[in-house]
Protein backbone atom coordinates (compact mmCIF):
# COMPACT_ATOMS: atom_id res chain seq x y z
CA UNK A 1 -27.28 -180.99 92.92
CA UNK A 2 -27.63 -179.27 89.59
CA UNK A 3 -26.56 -175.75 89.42
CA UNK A 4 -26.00 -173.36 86.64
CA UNK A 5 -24.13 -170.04 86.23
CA UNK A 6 -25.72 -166.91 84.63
CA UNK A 7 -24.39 -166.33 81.52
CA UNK A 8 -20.65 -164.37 82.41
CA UNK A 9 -21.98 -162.90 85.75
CA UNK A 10 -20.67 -165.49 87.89
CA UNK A 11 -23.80 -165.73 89.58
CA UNK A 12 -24.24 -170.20 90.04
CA UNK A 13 -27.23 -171.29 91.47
CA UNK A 14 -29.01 -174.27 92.34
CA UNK A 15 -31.32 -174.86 88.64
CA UNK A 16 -34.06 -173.89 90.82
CA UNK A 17 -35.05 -170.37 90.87
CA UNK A 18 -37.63 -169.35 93.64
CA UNK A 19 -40.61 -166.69 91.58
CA UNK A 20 -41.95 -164.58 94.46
CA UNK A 21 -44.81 -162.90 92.17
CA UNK A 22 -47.33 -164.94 94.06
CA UNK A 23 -46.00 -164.08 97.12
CA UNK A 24 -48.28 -161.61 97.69
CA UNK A 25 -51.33 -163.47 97.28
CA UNK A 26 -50.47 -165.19 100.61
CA UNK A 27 -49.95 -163.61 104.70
CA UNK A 28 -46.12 -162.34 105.66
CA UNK A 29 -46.04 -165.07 108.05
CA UNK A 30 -46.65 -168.12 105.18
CA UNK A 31 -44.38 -165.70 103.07
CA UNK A 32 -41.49 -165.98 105.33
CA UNK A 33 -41.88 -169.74 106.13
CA UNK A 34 -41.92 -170.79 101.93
CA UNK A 35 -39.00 -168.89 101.82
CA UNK A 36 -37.00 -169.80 104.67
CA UNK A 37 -38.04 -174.04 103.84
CA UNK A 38 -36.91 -173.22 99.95
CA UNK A 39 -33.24 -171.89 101.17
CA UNK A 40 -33.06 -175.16 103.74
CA UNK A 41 -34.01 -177.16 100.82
CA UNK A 42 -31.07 -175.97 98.39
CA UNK A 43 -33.08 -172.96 96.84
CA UNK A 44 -30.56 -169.58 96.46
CA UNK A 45 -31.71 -167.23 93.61
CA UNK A 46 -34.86 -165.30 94.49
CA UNK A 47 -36.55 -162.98 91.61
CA UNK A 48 -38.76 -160.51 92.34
CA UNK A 49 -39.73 -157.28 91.57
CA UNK A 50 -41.19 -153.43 92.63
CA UNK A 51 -44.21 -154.21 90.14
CA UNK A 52 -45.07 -157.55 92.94
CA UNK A 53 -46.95 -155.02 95.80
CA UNK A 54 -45.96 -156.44 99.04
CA UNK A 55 -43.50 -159.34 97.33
CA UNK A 56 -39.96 -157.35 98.07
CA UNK A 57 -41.00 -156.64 102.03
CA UNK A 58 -41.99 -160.25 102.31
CA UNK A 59 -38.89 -161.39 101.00
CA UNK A 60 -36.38 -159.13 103.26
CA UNK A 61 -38.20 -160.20 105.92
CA UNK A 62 -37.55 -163.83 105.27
CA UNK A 63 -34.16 -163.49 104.23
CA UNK A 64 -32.85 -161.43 107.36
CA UNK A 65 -29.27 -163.74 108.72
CA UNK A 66 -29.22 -165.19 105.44
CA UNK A 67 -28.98 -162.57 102.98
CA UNK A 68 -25.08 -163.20 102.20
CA UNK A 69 -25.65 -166.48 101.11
CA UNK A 70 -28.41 -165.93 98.56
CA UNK A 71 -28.60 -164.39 95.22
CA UNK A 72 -31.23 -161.57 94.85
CA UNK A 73 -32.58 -160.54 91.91
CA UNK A 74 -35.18 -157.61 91.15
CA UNK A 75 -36.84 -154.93 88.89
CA UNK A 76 -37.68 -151.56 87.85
CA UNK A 77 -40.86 -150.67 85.39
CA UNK A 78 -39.64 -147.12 86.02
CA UNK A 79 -39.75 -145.06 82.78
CA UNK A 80 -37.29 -142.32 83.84
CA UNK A 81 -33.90 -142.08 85.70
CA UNK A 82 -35.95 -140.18 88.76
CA UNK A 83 -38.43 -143.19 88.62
CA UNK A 84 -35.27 -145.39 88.50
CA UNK A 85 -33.76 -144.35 91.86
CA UNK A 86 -37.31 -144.16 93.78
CA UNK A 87 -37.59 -147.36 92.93
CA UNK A 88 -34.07 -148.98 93.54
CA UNK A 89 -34.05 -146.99 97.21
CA UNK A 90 -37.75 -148.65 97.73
CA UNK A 91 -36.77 -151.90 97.05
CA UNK A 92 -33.05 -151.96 99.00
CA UNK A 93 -35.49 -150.53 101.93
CA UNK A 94 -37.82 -153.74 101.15
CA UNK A 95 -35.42 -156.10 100.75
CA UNK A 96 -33.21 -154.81 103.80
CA UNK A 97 -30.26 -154.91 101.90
CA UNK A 98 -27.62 -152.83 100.42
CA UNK A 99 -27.33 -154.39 96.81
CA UNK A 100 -29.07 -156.33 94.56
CA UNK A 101 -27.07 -158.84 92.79
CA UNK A 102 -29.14 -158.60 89.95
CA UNK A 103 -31.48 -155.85 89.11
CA UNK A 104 -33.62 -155.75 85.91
CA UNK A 105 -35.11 -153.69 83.72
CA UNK A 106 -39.07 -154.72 83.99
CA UNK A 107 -40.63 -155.53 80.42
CA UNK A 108 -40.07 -152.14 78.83
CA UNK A 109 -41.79 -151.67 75.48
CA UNK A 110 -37.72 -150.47 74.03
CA UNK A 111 -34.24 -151.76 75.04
CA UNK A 112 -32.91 -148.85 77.27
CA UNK A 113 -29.86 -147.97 75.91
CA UNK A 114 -26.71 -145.11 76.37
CA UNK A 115 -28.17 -142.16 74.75
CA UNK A 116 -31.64 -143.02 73.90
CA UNK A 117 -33.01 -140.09 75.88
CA UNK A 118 -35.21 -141.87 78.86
CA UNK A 119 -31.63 -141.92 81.18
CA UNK A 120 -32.38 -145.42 82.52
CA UNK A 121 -29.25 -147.51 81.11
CA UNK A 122 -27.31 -144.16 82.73
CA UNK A 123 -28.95 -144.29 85.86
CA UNK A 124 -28.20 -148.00 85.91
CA UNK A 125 -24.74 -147.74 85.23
CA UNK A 126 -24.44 -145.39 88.68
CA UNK A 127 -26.18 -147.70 90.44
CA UNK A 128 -23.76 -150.65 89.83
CA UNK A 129 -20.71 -148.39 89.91
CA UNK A 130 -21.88 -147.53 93.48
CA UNK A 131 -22.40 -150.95 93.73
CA UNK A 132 -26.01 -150.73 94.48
CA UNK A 133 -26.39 -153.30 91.57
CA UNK A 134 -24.17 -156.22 91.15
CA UNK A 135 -25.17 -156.97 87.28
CA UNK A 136 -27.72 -155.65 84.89
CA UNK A 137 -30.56 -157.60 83.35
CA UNK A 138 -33.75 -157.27 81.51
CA UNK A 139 -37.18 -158.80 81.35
CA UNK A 140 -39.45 -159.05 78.80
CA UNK A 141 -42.66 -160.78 76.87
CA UNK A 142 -41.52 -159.25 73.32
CA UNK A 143 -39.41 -161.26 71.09
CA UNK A 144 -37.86 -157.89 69.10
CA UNK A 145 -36.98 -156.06 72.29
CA UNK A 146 -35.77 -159.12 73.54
CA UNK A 147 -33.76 -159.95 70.80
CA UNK A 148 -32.69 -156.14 70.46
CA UNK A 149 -31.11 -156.60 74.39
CA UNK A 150 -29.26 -159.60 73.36
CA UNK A 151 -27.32 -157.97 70.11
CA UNK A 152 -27.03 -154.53 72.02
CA UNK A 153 -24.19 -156.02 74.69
CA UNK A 154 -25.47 -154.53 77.29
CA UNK A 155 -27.32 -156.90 79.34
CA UNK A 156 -25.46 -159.71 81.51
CA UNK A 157 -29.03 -161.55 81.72
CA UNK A 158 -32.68 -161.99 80.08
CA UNK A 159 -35.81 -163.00 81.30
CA UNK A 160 -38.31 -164.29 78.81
CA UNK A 161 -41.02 -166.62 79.23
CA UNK A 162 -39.90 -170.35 78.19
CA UNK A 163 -41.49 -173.83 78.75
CA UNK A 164 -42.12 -177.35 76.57
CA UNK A 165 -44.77 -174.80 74.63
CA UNK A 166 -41.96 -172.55 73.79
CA UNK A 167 -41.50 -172.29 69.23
CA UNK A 168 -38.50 -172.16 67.56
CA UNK A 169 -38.38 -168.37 68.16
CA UNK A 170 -37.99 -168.60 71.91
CA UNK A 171 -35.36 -171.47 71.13
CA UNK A 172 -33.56 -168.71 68.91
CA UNK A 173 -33.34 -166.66 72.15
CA UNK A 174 -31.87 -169.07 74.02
CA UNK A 175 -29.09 -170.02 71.53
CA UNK A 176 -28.36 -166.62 71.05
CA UNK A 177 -27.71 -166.18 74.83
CA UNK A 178 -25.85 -169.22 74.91
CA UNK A 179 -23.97 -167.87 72.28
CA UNK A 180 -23.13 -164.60 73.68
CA UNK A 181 -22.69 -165.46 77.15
CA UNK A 182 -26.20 -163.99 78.39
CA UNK A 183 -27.72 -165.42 81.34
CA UNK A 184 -31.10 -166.81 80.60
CA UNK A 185 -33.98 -166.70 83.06
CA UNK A 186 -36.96 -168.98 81.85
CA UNK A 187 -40.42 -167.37 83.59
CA UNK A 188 -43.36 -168.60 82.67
CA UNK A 189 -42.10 -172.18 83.38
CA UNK A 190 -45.48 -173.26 83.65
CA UNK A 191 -46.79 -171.35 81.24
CA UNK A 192 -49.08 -169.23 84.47
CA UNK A 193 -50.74 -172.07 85.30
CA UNK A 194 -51.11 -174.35 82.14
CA UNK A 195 -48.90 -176.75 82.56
CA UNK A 196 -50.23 -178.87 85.49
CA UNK A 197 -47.11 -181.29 85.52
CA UNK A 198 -43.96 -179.52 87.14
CA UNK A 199 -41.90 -182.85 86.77
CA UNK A 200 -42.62 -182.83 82.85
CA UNK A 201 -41.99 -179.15 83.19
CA UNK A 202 -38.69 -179.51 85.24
CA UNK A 203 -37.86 -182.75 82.55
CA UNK A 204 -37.87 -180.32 79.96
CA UNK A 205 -36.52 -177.41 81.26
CA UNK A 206 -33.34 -179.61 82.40
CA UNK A 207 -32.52 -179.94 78.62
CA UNK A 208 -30.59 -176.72 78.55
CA UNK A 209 -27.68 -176.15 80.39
CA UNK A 210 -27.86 -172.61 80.26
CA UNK A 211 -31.68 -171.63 81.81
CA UNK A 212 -32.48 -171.44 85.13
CA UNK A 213 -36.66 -171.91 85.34
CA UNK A 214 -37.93 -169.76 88.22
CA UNK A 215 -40.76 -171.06 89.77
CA UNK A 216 -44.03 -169.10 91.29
CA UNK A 217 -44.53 -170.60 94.66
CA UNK A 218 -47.48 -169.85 97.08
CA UNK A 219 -48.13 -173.50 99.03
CA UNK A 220 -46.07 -175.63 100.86
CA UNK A 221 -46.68 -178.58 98.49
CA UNK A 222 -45.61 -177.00 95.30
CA UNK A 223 -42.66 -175.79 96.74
CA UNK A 224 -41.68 -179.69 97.97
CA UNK A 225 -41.94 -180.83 94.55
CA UNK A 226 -39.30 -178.77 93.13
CA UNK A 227 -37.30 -179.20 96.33
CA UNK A 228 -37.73 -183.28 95.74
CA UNK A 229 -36.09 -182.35 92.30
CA UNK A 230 -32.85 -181.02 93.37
CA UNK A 231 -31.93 -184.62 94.58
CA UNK A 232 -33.97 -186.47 92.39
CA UNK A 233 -34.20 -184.55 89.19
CA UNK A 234 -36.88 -185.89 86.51
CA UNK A 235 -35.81 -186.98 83.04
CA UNK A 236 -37.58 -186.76 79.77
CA UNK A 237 -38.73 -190.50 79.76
CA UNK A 238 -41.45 -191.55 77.15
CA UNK A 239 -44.21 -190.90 79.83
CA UNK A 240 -43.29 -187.38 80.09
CA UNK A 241 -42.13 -187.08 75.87
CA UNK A 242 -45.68 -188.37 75.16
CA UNK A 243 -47.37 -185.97 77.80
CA UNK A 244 -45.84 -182.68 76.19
CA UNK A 245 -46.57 -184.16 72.86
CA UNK A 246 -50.24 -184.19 74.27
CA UNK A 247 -50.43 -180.38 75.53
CA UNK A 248 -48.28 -178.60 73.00
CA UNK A 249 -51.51 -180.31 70.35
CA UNK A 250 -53.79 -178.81 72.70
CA UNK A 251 -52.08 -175.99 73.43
CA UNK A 252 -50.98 -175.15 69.79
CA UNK A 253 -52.36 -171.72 68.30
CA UNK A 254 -53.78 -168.14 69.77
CA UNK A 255 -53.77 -168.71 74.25
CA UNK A 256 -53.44 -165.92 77.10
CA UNK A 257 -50.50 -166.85 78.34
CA UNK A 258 -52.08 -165.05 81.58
CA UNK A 259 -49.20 -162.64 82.03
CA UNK A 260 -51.45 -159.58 83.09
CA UNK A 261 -50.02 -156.67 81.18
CA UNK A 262 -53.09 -156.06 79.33
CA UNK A 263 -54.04 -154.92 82.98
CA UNK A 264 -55.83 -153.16 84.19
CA UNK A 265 -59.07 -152.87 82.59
CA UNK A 266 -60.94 -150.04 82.39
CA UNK A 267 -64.46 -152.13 82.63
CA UNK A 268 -62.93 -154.26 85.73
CA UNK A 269 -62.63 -157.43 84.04
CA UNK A 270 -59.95 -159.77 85.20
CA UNK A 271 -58.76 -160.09 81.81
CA UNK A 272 -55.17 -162.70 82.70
CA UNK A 273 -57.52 -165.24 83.94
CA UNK A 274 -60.83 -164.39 82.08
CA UNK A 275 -59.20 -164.64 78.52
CA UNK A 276 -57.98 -168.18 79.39
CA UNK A 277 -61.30 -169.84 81.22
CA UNK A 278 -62.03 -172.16 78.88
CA UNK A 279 -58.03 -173.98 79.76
CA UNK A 280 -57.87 -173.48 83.28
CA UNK A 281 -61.36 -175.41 83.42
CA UNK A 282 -59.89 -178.26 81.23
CA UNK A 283 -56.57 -177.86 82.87
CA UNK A 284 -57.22 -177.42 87.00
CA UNK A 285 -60.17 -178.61 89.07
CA UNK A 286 -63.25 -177.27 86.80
CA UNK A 287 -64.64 -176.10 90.53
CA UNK A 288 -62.30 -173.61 91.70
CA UNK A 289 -63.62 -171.79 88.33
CA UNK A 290 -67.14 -172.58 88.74
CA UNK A 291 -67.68 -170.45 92.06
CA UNK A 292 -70.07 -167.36 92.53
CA UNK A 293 -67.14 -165.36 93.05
CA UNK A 294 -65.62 -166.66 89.80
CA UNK A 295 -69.02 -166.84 87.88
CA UNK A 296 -69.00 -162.75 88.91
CA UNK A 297 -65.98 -161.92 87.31
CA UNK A 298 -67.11 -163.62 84.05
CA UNK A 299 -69.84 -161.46 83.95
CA UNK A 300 -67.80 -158.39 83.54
CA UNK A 301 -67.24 -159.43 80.06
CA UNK A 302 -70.47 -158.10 79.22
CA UNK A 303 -69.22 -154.59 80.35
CA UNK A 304 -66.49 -154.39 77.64
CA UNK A 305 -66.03 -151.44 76.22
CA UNK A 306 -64.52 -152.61 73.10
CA UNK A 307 -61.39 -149.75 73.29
CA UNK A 308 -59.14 -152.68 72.76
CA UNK A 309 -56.55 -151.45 75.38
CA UNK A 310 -55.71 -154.76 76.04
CA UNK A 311 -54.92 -155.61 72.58
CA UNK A 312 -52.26 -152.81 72.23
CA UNK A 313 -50.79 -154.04 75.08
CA UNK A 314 -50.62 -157.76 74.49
CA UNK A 315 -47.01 -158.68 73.82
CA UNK A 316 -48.51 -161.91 71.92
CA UNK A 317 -50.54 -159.61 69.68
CA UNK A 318 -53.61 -161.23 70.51
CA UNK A 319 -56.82 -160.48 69.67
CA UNK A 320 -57.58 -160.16 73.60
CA UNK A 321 -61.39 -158.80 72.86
CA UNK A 322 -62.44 -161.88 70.82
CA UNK A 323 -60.42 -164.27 73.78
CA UNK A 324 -62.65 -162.83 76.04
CA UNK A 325 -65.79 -163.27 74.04
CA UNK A 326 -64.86 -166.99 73.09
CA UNK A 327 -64.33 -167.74 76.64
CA UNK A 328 -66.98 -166.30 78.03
CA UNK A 329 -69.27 -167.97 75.70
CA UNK A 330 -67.83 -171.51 76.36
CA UNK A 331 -67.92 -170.56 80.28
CA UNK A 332 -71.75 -169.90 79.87
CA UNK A 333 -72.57 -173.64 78.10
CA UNK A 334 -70.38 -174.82 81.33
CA UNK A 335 -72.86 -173.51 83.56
CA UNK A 336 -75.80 -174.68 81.46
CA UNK A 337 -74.44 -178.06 81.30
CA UNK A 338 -74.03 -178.23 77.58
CA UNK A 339 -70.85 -178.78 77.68
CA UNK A 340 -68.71 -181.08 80.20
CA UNK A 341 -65.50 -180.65 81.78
């Protein structure tokens, strides 16, 4: 078994993180089984956060008798310290615990910090000297504020997104952590749904001895494979070299990496899997995109309002409007049969 240790928080884990974000796309009852069959299997860091609806309840449900021999990780979008402690309280309540071993800071547009007025790096301070929080993290889809966390000191672990599509910037991040003793948390590891091969994924992933990939589970089968690779872990052979050769060409440029903070949209369009139709029909079966309920929430594209909300909120910078035109476009000579897939 391969197992890694956050950064100087002592925290070593299987290299298998267990993503609970989809988690509530499913019934308590599957919930609790995935999670329960993922701690049999080896699996003991779960991330999730008070952003995931029903996610944290789901989770202390599953983990009740076991909770001492996991590691639990979670997070705040709060923007004040009064929003900080609602939130901490909900999710100890959720997670039917009295600590989190690792509670993070959930993609802030800054780097909370002593001093800077909003009282969050405070409040967070109380809550691990109360030892309500074991060790303090941060998430985050910005490279600056990222980068800003790792040179401020302050953070014992970052989560970024990082896969085999990944530049040299993300690759900075990494080092830098390294470097600096960080803990790195790789979301994303599939880039939302992108990257169809978890072993290529996992291959590449396995590279660097200081990331631990979480995975977003929600079936029984996905979950196996990444069990199957704590005892049989995948290398980068030629096959897989050649196959992430392949996707980063395909993938290269401008793509919604489907991370739904653009969200929500004032015209009701599903904008994390709307702005990215044209590579989850290339990418998945074509027919799970192809349905009337799908073909629906295409059609909301013609309802933009053009504010361009979601392009001030992109952490990519993307030109989210014109993704959604392009797509929608492409998604239309789909359905006419111009185009095959």
């Amino acid at each position: 078994m391969v197992t890694i240790t956050l950064g100087k928080t002592g925290i070593t884990v299987n290299k298998n993180g267990f993503g609970a974000l989809p988690m509530q796309r499913i019934s308590k009852e599957e919930a609790v089984s995935l999670v329960r069959r993922a701690f049999e299997g080896g699996i003991n860091f779960f991330d999730t956060a008070r952003f995931y609806t029903d996610s944290e309840e789901k989770l202390g449900e599953a983990l009740v008798g076991i909770r001492e021999q996991v590691y639990l990780a979670t997070k705040t979008g709060a923007q004040t310290a009064e929003g900080f402690w609602a939130d901490l309280h909900t999710s100890l309540r959720n997670l039917q615990t009295d600590y989190v071993d690792l509670y993070q800071f959930h993609n802030p547009s800054f780097c909370p910090m002593p001093g800077d007025g909003s009282g969050l790096y405070e409040a967070m301070l109380e809550a691990k000297e109360k030892g309500m929080v074991r060790h303090i993290g941060i998430t985050n889809h910005r490279l600056s504020v990222a980068q800003e966390a790792i040179d401020s000191g302050l953070y014992e672990t970052l989560q970024f997104p990082f896969c085999y599509l990944s530049g040299e910037k993300e690759l900075a991040l990494v080092g830098a952590c390294k470097e600096k003793e960080i803990g790195f948390i790789a979301m994303k590891a599939l880039s939302g749904g992108l990257i169809t091969d978890s072993a290529a994924a996992y291959a590449y992933l396995a590279q660097y001895d200081n990331v631990l990939p979480i995975w977003g589970v929600q079936r029984a089968e996905e979950l196996e494979e990444f069990i199957s690779y704590i005892s049989s872990p995948p290398s980068l052979t030629e096959e897989i070299r050649a196959l992430i050769e392949k996707d980063r060409e395909e993938l290269a440029g401008e793509f919604c990496r489907g991370c739904g903070y653009c969200m929500p949209c004032p015209a009701g369009i599903e904008i994390n899997n709307c702005a990215r139709m044209s590579l989850l029909l290339r990418r998945s079966p074509s027919a799970l995109q192809l349905t009337e309920e799908a073909q629906q929430k295409m059609k909301k594209i013609e309802n933009c309002l053009h504010c361009n909300q979601c392009r001030s909120k992109c952490p990519y910078e993307l030109d989210t409007p014109a993704l959604l035109e392009k797509n929608y476009e492409d998604y239309k000579r789909v359905l006419a049969g111009e185009v095959s897939v």
